[in-house]
C-alpha atoms as a PDB file:
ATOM      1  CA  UNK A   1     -22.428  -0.927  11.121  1.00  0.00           C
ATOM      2  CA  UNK A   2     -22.879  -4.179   9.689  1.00  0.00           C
ATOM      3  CA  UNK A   3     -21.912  -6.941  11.775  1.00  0.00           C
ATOM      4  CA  UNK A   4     -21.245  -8.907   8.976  1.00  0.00           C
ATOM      5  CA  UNK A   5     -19.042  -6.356   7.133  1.00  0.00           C
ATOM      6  CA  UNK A   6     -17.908  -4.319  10.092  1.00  0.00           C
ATOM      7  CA  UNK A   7     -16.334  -1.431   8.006  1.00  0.00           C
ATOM      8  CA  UNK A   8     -18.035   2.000   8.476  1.00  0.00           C
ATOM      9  CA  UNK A   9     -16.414   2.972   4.783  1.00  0.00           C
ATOM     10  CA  UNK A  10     -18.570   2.731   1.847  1.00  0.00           C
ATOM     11  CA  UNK A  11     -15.444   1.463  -0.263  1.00  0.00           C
ATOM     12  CA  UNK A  12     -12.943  -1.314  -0.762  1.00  0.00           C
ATOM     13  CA  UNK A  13     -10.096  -1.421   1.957  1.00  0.00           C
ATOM     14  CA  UNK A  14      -7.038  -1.107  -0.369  1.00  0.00           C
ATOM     15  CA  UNK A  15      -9.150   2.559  -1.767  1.00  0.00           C
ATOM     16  CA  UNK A  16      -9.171   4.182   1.437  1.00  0.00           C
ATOM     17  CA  UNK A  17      -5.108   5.110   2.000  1.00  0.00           C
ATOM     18  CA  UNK A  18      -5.528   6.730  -1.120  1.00  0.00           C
ATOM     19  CA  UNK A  19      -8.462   8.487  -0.585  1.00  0.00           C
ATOM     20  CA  UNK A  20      -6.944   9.333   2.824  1.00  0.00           C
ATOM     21  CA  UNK A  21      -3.813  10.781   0.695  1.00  0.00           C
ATOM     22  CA  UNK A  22      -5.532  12.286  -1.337  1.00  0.00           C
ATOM     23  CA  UNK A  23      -7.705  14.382   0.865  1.00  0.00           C
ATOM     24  CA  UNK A  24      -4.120  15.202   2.810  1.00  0.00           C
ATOM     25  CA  UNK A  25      -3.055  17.130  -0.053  1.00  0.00           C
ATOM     26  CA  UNK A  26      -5.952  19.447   0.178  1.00  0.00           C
ATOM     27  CA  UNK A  27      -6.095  19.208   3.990  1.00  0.00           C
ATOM     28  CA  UNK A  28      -2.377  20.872   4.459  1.00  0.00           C
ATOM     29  CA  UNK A  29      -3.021  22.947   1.829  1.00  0.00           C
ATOM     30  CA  UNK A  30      -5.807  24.548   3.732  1.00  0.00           C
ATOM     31  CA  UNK A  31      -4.441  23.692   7.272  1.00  0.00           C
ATOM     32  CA  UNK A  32      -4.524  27.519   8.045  1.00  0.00           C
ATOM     33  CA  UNK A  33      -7.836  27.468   7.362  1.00  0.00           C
ATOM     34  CA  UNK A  34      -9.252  25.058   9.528  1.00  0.00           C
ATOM     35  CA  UNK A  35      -6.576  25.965  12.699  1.00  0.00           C
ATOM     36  CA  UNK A  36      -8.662  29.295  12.560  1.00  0.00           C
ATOM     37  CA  UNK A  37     -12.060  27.167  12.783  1.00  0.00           C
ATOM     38  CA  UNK A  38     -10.816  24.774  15.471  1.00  0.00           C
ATOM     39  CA  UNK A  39      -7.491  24.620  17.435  1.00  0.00           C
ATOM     40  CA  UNK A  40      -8.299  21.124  17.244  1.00  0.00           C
ATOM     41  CA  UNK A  41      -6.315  21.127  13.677  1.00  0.00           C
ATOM     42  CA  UNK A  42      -2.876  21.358  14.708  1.00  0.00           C
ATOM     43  CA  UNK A  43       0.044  19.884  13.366  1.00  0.00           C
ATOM     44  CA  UNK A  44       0.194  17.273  15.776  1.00  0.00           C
ATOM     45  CA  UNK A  45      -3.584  16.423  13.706  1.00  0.00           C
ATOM     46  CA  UNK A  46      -1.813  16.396  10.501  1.00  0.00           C
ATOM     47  CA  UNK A  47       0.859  13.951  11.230  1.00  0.00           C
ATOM     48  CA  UNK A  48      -1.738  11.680  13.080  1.00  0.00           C
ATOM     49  CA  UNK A  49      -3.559  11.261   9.987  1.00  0.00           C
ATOM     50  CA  UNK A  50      -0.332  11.089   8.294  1.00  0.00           C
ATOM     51  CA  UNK A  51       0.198   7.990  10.618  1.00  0.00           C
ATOM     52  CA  UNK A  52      -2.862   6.491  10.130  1.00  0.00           C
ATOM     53  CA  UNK A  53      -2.732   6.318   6.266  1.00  0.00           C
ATOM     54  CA  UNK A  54       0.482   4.390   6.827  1.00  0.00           C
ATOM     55  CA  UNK A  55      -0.690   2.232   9.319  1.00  0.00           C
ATOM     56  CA  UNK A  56      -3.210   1.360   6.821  1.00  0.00           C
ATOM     57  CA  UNK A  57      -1.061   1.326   3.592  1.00  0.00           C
ATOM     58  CA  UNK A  58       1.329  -1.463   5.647  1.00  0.00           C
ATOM     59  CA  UNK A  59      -2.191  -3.383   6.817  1.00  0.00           C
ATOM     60  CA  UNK A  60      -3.639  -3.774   3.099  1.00  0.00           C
ATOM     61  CA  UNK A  61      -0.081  -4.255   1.440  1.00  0.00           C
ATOM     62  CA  UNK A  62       2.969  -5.243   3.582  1.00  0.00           C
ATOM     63  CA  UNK A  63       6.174  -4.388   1.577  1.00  0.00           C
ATOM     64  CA  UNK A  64       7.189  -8.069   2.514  1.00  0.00           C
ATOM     65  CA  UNK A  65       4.103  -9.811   0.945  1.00  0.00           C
ATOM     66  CA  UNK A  66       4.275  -7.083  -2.198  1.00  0.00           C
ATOM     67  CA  UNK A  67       7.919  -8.698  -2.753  1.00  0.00           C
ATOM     68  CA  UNK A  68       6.606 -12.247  -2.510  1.00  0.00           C
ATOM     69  CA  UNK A  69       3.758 -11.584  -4.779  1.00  0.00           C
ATOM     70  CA  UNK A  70       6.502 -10.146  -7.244  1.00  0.00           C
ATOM     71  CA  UNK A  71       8.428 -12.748  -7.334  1.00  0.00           C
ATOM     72  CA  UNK A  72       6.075 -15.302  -7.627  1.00  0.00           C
ATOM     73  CA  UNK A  73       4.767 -13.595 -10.567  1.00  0.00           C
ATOM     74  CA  UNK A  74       8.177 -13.544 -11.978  1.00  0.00           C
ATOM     75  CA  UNK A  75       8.338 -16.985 -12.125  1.00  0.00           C
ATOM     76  CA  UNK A  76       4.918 -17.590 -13.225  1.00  0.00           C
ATOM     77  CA  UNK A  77       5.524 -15.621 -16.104  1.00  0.00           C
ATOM     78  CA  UNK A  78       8.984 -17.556 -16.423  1.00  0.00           C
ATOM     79  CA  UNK A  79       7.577 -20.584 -16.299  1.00  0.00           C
ATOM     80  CA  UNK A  80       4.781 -19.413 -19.421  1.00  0.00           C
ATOM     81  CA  UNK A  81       7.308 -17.884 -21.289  1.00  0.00           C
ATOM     82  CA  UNK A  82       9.131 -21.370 -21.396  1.00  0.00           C
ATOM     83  CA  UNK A  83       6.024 -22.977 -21.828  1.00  0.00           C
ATOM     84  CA  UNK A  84       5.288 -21.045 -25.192  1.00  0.00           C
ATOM     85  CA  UNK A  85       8.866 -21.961 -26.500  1.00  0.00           C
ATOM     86  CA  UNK A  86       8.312 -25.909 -25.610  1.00  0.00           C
ATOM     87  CA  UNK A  87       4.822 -25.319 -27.444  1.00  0.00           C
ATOM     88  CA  UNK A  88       6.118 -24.500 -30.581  1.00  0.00           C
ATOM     89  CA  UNK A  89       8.673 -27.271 -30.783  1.00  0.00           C
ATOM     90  CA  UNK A  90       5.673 -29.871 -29.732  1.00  0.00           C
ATOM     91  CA  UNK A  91       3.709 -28.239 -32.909  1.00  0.00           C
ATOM     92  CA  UNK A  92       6.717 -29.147 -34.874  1.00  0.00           C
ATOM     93  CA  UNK A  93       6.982 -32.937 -33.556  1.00  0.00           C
ATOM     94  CA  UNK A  94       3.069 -33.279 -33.846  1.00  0.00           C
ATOM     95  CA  UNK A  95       3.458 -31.966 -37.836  1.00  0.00           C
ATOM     96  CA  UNK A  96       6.044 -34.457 -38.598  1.00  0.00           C
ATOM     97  CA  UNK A  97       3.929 -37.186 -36.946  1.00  0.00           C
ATOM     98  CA  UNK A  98       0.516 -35.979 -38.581  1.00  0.00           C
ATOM     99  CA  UNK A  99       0.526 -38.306 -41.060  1.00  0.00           C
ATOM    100  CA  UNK A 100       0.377 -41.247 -38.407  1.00  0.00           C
ATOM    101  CA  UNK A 101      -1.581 -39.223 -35.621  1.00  0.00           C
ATOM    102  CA  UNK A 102      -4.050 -37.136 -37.881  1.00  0.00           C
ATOM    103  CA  UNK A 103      -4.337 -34.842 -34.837  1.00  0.00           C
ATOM    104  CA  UNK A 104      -3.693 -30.961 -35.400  1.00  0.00           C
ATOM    105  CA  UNK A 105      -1.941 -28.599 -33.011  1.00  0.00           C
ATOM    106  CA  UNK A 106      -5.245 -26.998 -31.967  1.00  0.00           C
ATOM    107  CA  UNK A 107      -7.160 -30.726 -31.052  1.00  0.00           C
ATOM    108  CA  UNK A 108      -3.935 -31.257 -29.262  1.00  0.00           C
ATOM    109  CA  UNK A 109      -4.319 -28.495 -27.271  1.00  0.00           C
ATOM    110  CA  UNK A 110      -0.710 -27.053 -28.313  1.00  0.00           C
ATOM    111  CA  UNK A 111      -2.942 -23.898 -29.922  1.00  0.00           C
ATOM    112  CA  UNK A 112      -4.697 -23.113 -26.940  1.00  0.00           C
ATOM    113  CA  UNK A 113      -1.445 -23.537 -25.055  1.00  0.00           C
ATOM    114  CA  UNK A 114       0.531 -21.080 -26.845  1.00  0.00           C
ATOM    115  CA  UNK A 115      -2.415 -18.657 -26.457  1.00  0.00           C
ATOM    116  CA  UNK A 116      -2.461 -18.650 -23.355  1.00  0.00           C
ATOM    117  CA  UNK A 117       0.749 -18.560 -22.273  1.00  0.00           C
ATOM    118  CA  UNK A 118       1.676 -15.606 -24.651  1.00  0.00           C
ATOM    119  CA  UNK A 119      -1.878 -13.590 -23.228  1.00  0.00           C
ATOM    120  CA  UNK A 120       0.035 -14.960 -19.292  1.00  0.00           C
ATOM    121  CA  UNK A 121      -3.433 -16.189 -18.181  1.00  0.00           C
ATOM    122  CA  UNK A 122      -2.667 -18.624 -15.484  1.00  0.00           C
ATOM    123  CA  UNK A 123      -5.836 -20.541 -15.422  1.00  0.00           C
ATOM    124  CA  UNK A 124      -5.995 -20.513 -19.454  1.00  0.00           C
ATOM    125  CA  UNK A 125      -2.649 -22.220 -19.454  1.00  0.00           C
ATOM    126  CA  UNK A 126      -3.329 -25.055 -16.707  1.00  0.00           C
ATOM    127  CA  UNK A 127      -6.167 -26.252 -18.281  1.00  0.00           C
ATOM    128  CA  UNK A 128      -4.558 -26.410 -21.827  1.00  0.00           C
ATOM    129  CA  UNK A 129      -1.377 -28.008 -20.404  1.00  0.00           C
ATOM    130  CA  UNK A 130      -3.870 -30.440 -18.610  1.00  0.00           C
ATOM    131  CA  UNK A 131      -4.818 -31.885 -22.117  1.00  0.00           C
ATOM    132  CA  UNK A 132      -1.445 -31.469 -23.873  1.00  0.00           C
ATOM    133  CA  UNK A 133      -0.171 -33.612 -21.201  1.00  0.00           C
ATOM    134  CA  UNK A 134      -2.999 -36.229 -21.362  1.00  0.00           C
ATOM    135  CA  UNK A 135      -2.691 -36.288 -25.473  1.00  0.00           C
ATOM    136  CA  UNK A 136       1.468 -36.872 -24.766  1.00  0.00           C
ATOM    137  CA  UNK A 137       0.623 -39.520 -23.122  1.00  0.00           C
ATOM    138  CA  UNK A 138      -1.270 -41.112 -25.106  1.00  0.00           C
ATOM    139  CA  UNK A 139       0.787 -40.723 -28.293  1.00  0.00           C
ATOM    140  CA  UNK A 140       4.005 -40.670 -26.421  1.00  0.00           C
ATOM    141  CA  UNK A 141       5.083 -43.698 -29.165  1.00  0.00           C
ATOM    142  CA  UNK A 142       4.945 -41.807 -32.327  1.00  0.00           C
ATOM    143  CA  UNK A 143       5.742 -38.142 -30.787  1.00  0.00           C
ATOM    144  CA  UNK A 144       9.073 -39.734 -29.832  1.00  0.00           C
ATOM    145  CA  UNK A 145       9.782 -41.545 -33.036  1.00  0.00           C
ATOM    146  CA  UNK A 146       9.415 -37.854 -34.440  1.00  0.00           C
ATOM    147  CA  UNK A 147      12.493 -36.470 -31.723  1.00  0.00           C
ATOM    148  CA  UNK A 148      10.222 -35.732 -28.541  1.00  0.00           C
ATOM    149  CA  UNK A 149      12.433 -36.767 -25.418  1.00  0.00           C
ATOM    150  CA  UNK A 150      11.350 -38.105 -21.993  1.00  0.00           C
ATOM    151  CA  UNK A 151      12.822 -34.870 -20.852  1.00  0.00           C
ATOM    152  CA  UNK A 152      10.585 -32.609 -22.580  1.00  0.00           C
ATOM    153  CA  UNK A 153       7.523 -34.785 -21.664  1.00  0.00           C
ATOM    154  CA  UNK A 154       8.909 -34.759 -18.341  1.00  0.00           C
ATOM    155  CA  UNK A 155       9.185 -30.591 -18.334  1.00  0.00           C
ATOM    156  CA  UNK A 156       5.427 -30.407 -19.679  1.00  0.00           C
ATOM    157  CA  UNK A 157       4.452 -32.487 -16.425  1.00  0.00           C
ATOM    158  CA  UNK A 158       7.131 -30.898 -14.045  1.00  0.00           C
ATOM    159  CA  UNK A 159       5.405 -27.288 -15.582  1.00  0.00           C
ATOM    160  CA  UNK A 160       1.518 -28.592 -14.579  1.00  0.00           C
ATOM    161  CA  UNK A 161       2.990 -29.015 -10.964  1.00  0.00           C
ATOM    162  CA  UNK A 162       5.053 -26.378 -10.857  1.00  0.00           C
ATOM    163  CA  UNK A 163       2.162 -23.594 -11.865  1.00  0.00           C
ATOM    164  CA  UNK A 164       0.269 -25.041  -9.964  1.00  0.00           C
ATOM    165  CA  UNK A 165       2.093 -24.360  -7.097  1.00  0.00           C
ATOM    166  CA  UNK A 166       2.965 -21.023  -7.730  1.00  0.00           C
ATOM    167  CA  UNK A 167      -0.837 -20.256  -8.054  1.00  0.00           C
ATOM    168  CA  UNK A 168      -1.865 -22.010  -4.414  1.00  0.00           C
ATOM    169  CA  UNK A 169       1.191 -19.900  -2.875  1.00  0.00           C
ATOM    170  CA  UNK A 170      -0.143 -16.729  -4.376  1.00  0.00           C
ATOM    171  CA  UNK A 171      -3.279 -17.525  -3.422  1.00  0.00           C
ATOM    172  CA  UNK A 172      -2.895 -18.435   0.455  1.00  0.00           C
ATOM    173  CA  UNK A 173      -0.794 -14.786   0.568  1.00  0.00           C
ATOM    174  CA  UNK A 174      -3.408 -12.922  -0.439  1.00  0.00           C
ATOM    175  CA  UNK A 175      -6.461 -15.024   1.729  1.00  0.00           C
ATOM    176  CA  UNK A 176      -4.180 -14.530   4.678  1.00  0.00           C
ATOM    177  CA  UNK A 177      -3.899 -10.564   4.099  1.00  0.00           C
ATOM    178  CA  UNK A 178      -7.911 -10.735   3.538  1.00  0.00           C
ATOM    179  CA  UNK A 179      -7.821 -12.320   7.637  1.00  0.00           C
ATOM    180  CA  UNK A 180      -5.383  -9.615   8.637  1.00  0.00           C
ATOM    181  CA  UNK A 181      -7.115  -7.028   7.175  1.00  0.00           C
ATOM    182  CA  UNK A 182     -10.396  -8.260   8.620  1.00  0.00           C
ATOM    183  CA  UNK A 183      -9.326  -8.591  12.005  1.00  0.00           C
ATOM    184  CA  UNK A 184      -7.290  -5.346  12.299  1.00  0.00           C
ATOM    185  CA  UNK A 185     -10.567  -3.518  10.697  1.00  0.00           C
ATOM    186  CA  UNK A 186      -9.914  -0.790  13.798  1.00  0.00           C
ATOM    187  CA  UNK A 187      -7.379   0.740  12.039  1.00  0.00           C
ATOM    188  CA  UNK A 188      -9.132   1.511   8.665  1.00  0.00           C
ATOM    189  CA  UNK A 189     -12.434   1.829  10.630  1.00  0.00           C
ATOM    190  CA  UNK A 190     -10.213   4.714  12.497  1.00  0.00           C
ATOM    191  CA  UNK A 191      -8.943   6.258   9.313  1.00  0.00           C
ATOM    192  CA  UNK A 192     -12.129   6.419   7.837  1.00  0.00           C
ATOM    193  CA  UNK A 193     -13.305   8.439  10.974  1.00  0.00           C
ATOM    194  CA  UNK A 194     -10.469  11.015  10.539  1.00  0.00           C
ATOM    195  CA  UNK A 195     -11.432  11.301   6.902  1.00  0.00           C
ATOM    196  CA  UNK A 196     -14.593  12.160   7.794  1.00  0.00           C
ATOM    197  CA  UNK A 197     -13.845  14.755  10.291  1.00  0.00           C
ATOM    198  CA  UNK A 198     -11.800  16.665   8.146  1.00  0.00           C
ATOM    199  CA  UNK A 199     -14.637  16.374   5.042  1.00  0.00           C
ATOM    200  CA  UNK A 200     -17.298  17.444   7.622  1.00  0.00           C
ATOM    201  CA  UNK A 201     -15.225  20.589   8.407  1.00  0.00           C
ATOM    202  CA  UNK A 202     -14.086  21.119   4.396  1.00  0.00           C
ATOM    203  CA  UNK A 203     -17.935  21.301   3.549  1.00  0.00           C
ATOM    204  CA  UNK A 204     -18.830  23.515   6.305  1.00  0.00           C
ATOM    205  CA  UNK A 205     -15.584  26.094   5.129  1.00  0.00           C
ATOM    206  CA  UNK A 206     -15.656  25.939   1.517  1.00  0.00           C
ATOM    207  CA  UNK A 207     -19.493  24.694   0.452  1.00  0.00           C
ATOM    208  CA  UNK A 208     -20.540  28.350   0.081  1.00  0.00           C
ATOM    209  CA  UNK A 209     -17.476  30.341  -0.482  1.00  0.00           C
ATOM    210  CA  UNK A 210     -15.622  27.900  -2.817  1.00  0.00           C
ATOM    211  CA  UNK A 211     -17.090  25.205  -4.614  1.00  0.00           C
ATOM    212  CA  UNK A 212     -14.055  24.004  -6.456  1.00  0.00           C
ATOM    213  CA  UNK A 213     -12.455  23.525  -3.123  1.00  0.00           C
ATOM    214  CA  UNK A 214     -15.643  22.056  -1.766  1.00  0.00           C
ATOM    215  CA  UNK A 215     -15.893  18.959  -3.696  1.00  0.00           C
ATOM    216  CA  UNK A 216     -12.373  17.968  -3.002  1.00  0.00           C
ATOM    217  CA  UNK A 217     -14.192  17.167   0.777  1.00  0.00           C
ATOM    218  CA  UNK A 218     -16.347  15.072  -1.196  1.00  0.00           C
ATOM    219  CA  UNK A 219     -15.750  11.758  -0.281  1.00  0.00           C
ATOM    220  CA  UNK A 220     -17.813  10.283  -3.478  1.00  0.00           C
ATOM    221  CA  UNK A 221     -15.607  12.516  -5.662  1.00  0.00           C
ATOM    222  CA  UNK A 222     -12.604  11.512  -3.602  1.00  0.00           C
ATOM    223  CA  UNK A 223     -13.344   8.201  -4.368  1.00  0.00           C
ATOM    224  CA  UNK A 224     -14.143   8.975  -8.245  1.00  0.00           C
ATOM    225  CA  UNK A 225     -10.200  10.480  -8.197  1.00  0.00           C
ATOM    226  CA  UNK A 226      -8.934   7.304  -6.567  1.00  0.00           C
ATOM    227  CA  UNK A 227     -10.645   5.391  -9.794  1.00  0.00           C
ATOM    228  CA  UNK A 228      -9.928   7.739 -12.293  1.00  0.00           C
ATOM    229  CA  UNK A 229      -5.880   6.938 -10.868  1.00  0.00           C
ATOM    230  CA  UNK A 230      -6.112   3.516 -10.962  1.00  0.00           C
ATOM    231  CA  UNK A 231      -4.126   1.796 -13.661  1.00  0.00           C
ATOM    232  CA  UNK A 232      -5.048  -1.529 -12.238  1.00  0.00           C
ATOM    233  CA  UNK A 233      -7.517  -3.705 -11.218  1.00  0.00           C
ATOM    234  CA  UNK A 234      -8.150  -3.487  -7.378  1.00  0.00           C
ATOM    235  CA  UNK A 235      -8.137  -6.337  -4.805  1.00  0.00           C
ATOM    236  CA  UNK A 236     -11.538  -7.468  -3.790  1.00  0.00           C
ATOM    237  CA  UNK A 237     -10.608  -7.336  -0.358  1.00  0.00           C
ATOM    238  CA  UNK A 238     -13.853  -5.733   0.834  1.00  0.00           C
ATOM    239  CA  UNK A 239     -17.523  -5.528   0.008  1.00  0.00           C
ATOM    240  CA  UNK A 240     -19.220  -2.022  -0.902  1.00  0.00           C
ATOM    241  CA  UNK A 241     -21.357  -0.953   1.661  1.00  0.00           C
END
């Protein structure tokens, strides 16, 4: 074990419950099976491992910090979505003004904006705000003679902040689950040991007799499944061995 990455599991954390579930479903299928090779396999096994793949499910993703992280996406995407309609109506002020400010919505950074905020990627949309609100400022004279109001400028700086904010919340939930996770490494470390009990004795029952049945103890092709499954991008909350 690598002191520096003290996981025995040649995965990322968040994979592992799954994997775990997954081989479950094979595992009770073929519980009789392996009670006849070892008594050791009893049902009191089976919801151990049940357990364990909770215990670990609750480490990665606490259904308290999923909610936060929900919410704050909510309003992240809020927040964008009113971005995009303020966008549009700067576009309009900066074409009524272009004859004075000879600036298009694209140099202005309204383009770029809109982009963003319609494709909801956080760091595109900061860093075009951060220039809309710098070129507002400095044509603030003739944008306003065109109908901009100190209360939209005031929004467009209100919506740097507020982002902003949202992003360094959403951030410092998921560096302190990375802590968590690495200091309570005993319980996936633990799972992982389970898992590869049961895919020890899987191989030795089914390698010859049934290969179909055989590679679901695989834990590469366990771990193949768990990608295949994925709709989304996973955490890097671990390194791969």
């Amino acid at each position: 074990m690598n002191v520096n990455n003290p996981r025995s599991y040649g995965c990322k954390d968040e994979e592992l419950p799954m994997i775990g579930s997954l081989l479950l479903l094979s595992f009770k299928r073929d519980i009789a099976e392996f009670k006849l090779y070892s008594p050791k396999f009893s049902n009191e096994y089976v919801s151990g491992i049940e357990a364990t793949i909770i215990s670990a499910n609750e480490l990665i993703e606490p259904k308290s910090e999923t909610l936060a992280k929900t919410l704050i996406t909510d309003q992240l995407h809020a927040g964008m979505d009113a971005l995009y309609i303020s966008g549009k109506n700067l576009k309009g002020y900066l074409d009524l003004g272009y004859s004075e400010l000879k600036i298009s919505a694209a140099e202005f950074g309204v383009t770029a904006l809109s982009e963003a905020c319609h494709a909801k990627d956080l760091e595109a949309v900061v860093k075009s705000l951060n220039l809309v609100n710098i070129n507002i400022n400095t044509h603030k004279t003739v944008l306003m003679k065109q109908g901009l109001t100190e209360e939209a400028i005031a929004a467009f700086k209100a919506s740097a902040a507020s982002l902003t904010n949202l992003k360094t919340q959403q951030y410092g939930i998921l560096t302190n689950r990375k802590n968590i996770v690495q200091n309570n490494l005993g319980v996936l470390n633990g799972l992982y040991a389970q898992i590869t009990e049961i895919t020890n004795i899987g191989k030795i029952l089914y390698k010859d007799s049934n290969p179909t049945k055989y590679k679901e103890y695989l834990f590469t092709e366990l771990k193949k499944q768990v990608h295949m499954t994925s709709k989304t991008p996973a955490n890097d909350t671990a390194a791969v061995k």
